[in-house]
Protein backbone atom coordinates (compact mmCIF):
# COMPACT_ATOMS: atom_id res chain seq x y z
CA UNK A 1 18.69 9.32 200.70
CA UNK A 2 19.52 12.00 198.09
CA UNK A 3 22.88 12.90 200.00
CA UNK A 4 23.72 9.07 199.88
CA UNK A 5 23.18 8.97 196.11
CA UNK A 6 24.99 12.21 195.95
CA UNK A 7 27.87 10.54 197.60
CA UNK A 8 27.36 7.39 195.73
CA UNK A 9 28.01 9.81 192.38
CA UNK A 10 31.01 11.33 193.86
CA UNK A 11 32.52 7.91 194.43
CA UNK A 12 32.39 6.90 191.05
CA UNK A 13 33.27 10.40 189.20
CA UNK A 14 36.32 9.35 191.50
CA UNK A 15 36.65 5.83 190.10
CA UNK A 16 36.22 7.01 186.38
CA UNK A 17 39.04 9.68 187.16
CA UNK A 18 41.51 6.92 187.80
CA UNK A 19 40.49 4.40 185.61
CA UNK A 20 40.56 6.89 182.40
CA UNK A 21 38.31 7.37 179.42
CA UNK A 22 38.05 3.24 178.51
CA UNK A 23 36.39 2.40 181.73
CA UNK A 24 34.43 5.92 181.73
CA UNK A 25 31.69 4.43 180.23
CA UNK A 26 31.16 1.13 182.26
CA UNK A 27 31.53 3.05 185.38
CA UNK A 28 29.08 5.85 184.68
CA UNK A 29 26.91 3.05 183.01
CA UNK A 30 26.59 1.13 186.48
CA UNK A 31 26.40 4.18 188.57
CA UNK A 32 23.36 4.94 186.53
CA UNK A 33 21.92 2.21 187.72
CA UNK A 34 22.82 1.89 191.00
CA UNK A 35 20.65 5.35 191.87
CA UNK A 36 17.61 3.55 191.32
CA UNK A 37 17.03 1.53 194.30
CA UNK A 38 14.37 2.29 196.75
CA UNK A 39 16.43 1.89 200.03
CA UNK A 40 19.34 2.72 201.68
CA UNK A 41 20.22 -1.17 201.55
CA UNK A 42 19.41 -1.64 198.24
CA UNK A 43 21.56 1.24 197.46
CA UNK A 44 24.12 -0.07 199.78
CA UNK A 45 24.25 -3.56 198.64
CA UNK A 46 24.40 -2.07 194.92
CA UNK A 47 27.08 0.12 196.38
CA UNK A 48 29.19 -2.46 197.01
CA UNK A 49 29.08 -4.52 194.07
CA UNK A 50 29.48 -1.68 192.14
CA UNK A 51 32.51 -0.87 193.79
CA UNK A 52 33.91 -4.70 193.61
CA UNK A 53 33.02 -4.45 189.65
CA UNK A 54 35.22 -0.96 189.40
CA UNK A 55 37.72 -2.27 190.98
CA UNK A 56 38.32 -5.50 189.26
CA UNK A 57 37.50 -3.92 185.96
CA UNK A 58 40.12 -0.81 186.68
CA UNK A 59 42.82 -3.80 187.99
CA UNK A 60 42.65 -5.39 184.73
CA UNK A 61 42.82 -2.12 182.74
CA UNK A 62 45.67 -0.95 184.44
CA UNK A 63 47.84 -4.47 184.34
CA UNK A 64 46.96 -4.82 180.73
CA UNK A 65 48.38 -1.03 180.41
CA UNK A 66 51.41 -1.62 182.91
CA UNK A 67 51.86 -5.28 180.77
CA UNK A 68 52.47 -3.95 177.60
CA UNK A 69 55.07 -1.34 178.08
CA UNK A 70 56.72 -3.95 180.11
CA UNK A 71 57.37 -6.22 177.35
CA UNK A 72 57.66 -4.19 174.32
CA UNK A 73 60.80 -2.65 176.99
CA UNK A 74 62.11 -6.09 176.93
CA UNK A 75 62.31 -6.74 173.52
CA UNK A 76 64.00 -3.30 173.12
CA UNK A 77 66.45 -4.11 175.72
CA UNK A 78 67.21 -7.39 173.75
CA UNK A 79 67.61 -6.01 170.86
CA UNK A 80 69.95 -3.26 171.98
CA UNK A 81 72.05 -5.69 173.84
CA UNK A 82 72.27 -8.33 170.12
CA UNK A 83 73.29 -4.71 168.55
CA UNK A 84 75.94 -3.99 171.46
CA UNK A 85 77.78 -7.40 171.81
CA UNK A 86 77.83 -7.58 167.74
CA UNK A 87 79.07 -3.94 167.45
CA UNK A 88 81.68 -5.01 169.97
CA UNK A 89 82.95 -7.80 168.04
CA UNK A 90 83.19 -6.01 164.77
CA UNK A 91 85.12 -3.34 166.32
CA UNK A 92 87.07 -5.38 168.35
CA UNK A 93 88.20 -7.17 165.18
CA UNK A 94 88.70 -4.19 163.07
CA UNK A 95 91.41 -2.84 165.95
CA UNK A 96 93.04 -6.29 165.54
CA UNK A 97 93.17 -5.75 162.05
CA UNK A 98 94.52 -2.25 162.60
CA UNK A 99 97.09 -2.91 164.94
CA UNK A 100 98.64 -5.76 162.71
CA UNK A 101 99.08 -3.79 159.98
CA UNK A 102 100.31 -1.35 161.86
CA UNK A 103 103.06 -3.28 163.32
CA UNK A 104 103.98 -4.48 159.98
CA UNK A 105 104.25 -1.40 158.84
CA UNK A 106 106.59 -0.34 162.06
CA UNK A 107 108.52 -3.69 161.17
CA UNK A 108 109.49 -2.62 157.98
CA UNK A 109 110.39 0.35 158.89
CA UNK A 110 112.56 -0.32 161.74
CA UNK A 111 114.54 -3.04 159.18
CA UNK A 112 114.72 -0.25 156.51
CA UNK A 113 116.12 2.33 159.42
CA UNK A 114 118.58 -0.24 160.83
CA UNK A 115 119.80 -0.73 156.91
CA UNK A 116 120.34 3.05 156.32
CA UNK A 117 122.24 2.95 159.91
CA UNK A 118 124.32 0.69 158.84
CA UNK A 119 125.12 2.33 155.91
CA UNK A 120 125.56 5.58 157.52
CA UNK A 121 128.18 4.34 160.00
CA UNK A 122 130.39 2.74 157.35
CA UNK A 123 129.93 5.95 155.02
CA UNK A 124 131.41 7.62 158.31
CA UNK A 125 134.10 5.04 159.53
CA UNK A 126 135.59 5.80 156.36
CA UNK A 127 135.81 9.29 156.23
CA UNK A 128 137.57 9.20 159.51
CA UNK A 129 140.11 7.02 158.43
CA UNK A 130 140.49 9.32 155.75
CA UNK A 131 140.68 12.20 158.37
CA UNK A 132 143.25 10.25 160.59
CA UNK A 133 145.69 9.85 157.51
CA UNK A 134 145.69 12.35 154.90
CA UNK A 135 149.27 12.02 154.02
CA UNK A 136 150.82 8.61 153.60
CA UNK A 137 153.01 7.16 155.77
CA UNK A 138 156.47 7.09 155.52
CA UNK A 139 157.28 3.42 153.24
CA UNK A 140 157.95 0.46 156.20
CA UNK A 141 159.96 -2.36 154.39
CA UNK A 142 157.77 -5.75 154.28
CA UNK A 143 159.00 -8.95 154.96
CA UNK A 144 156.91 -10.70 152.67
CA UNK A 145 153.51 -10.83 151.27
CA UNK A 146 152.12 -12.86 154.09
CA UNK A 147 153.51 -15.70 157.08
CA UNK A 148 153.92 -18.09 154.54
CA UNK A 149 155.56 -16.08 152.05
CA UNK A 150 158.14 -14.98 154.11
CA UNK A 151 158.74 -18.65 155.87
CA UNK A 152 159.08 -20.02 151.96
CA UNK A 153 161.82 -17.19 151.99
CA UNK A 154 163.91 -16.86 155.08
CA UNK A 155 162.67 -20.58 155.83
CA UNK A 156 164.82 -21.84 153.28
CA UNK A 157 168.28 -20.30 154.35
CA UNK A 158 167.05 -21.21 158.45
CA UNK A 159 164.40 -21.47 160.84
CA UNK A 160 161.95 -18.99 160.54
CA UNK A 161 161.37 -17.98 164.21
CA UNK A 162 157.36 -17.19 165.25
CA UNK A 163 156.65 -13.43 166.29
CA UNK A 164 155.76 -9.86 164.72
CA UNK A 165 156.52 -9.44 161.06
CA UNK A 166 155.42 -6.88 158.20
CA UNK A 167 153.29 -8.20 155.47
CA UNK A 168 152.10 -6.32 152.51
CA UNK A 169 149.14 -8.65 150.78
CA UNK A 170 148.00 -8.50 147.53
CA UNK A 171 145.08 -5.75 146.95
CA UNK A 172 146.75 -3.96 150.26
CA UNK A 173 147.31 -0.77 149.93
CA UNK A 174 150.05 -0.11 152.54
CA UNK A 175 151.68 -2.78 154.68
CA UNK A 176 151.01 -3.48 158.19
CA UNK A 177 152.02 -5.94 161.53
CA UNK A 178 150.76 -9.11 161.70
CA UNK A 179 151.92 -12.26 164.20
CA UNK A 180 153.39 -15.09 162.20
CA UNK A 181 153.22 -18.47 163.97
CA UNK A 182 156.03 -20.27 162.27
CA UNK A 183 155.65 -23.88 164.66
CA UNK A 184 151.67 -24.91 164.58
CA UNK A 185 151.71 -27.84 161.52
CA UNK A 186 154.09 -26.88 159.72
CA UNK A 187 154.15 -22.86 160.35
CA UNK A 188 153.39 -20.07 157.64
CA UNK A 189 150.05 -19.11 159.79
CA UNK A 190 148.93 -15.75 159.64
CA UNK A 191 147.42 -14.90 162.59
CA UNK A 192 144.01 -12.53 163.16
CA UNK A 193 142.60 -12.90 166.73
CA UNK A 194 144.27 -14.27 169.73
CA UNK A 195 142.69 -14.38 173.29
CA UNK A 196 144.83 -15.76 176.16
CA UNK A 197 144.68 -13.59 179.42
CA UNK A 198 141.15 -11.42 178.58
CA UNK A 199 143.07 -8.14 179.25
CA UNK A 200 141.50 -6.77 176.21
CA UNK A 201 138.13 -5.58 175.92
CA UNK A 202 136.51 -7.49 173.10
CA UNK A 203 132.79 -5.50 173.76
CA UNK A 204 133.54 -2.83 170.88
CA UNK A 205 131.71 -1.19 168.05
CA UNK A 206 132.17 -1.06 164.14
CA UNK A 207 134.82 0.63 163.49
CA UNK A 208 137.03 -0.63 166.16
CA UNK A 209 136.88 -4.30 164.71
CA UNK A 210 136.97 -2.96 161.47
CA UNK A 211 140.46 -1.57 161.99
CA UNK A 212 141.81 -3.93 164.26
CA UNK A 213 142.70 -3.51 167.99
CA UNK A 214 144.90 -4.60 170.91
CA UNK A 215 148.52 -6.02 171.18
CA UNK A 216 149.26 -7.94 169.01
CA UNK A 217 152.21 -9.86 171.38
CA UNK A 218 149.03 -10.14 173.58
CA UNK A 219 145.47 -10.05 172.95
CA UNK A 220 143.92 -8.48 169.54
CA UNK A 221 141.87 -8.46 166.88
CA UNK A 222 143.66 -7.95 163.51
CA UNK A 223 140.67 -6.11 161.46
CA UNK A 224 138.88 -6.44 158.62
CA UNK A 225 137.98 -4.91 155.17
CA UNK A 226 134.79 -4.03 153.46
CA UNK A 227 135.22 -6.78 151.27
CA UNK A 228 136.41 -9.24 153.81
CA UNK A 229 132.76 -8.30 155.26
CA UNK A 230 131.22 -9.20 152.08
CA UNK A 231 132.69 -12.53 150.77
CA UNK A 232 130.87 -14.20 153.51
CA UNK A 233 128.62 -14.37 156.52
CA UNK A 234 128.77 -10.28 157.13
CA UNK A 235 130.44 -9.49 160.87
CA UNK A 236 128.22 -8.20 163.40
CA UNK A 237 127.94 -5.71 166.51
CA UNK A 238 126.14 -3.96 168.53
CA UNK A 239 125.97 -1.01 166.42
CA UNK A 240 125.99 -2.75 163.05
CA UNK A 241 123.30 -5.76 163.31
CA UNK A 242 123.82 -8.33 160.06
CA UNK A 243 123.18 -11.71 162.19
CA UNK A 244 119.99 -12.46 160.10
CA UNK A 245 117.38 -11.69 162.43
CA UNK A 246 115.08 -9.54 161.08
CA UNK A 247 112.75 -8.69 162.95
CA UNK A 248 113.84 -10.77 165.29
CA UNK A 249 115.09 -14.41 166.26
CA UNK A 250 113.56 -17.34 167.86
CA UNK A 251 116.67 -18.76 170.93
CA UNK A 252 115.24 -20.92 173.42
CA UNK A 253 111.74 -19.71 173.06
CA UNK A 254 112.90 -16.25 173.49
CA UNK A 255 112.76 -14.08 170.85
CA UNK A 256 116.29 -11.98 170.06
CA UNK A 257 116.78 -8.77 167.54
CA UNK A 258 120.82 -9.17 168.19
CA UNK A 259 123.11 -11.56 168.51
CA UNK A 260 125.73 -8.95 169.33
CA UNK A 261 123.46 -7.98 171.99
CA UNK A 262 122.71 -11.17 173.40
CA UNK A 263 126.34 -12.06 173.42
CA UNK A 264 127.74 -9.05 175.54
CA UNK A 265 127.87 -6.40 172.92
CA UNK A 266 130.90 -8.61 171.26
CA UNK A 267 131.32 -8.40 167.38
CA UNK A 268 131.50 -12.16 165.58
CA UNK A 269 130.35 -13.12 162.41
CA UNK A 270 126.82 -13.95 163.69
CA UNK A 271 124.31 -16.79 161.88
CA UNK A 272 120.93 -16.25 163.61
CA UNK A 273 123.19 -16.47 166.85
CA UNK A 274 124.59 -19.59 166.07
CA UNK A 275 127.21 -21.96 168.47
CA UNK A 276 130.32 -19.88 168.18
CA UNK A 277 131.28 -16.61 169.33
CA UNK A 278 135.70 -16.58 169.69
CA UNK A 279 135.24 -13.09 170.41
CA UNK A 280 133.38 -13.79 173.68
CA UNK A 281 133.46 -12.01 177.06
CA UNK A 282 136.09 -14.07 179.32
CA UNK A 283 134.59 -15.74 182.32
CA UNK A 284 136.64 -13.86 184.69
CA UNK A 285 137.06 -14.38 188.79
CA UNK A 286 134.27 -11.38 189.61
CA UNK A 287 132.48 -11.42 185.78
CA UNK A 288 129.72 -13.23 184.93
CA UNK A 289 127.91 -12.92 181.73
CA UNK A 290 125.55 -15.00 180.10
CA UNK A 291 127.97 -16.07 176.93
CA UNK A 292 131.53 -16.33 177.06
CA UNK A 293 134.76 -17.63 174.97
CA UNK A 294 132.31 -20.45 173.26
CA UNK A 295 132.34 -23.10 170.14
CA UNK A 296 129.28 -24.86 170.58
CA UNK A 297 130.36 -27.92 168.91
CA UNK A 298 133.25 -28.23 171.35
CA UNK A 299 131.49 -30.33 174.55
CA UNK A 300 132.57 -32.94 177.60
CA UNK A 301 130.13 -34.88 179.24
CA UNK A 302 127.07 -32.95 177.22
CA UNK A 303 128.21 -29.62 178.17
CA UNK A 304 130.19 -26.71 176.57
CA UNK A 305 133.55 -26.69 177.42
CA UNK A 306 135.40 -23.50 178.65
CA UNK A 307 137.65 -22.02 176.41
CA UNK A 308 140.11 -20.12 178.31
CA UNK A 309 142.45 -19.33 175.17
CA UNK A 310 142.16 -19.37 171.82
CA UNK A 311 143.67 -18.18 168.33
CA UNK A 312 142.05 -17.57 164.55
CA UNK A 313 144.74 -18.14 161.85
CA UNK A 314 144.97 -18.57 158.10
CA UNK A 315 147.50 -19.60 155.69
CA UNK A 316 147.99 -19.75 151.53
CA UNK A 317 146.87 -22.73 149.81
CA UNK A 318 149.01 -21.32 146.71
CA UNK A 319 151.79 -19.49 145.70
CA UNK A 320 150.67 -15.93 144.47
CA UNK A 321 153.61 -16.22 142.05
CA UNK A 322 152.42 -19.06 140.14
CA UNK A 323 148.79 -18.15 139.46
């Protein structure tokens, strides 16, 4: 009987072991007790319920332990995961902030850049005219100051024939070739483009429009000034963008930063890429380009019509001698 209640003892110092220091004292309380019966199946029986008690007691500690961890984990986790999606947000909307203001920023720089280009080119065109000519040409007798000066002269002794004459206009500085077309309504026309067999390349920078190019029996483009550039919408190319869209404009739901561009690399006094575009790429057999030879307001049947030739002339409303 004493080895049985010595093993009885060691049972429970084993129970109060795992169940820790709060259940110490209700083990060791019943184990007490449970030495004093007067047989082994008293001692057994007590055993047992003893055991049952420990058990159930111990269960309880230990899930009311394992419980409260458990949830005060939870409500961490919840918490971290508010502060995670919230952080998120916040920084996802401070990047959105910071990458608009960035690209403003890069906006009006790139317009600013494109200006001082711009300037920079024509700063340079002109020095190399200067470069081509530093002595002035020999004098070249003019026929008149423009087509309709000289058909008002010759015209009134005979017919003033159409073809290549010399005019020296007013704020000119040195005469030059121009085609007269003496016939169309009543003749005097000056002309400055002509397009009839697209033998001419017409996809040119700056400074080639800004001097003129071509033949002028055949194809060409008669030039321009500075100021010719300024008393109205400003000419355009691919190198020198003053079309009006800046940053960029809106064409069919598609968004365009140059006419010139979108046209073939062709110069044309651009509006936001507007309906016209005489200097257009001709729709020849083997070419095909997205915009050629066009006048938008020029349609059959709804649709565009082809242009296949076409000429840009001017003529006096006055006479420069009776001002």
């Amino acid at each position: 009987m004493m080895y049985l209640s010595q093993a009885s003892l060691l049972f429970l110092n084993v129970c109060i072991f795992i169940c820790g220091e709060a259940v110490q004292g209700i083990c060791v309380h019943h184990s007490t007790d449970s030495l004093t019966g007067n047989n082994v199946e008293d001692n057994a029986s007590l055993k047992d319920e003893s055991q049952t008690v420990y058990k159930e007691v111990c269960q309880e500690s230990r899930d009311a332990k394992t419980r409260a961890p458990r949830e005060e984990k939870h409500f961490m986790c919840r918490n971290l995961q508010n502060s995670i999606v919230s952080y998120t947000r916040s920084t996802k909307k401070l990047l959105r902030d910071i990458m608009g203001e960035q690209q403003a920023s890069l906006d009006y720089l790139s317009s600013q850049v494109n200006e001082l280009m711009n300037r920079i080119l024509l700063l340079t065109t002109e020095v190399f005219r200067k470069q081509l000519a530093p002595f002035p040409s020999r004098p070249v007798q003019s026929h008149g100051l423009d087509c309709t000066d000289i058909k008002d002269s010759i015209g009134s002794v005979t017919k003033t024939p159409s073809g290549l004459y010399v005019i020296f206009p007013e704020g000119s500085s040195y005469p030059f070739e121009v085609i007269c077309d003496m016939d169309f309504r009543g003749g005097g026309w000056t002309v400055l483009q002509k397009r009839i067999g697209g033998t001419v390349d017409f996809q040119r920078p700056w400074c080639d429009y800004l001097d003129g190019f071509g033949d002028l029996l055949g194809d060409a483009f008669r030039g321009f000034g500075e100021d010719d550039n300024q008393d109205a919408m400003p000419f355009s190319t691919s190198d020198v963008v003053n079309d009006g869209c800046r940053p960029a404009c809106l064409l069919n739901s598609q968004s365009v930063k140059s006419c010139s561009h979108l046209h073939s690399n062709t110069g044309w006094w651009f509006n936001r890429c507007g309906l016209a575009n005489l200097n257009g790429v001709h729709h020849n057999r083997g070419k095909l380009h997205a915009a050629g030879v066009q006048w938008g307001t020029w349609t059959k049947n709804n649709s565009a019509v082809k242009i296949k030739s076409v000429s840009m002339k001017i003529r006096r409303t006055y006479n420069p001698y009776f001002k």
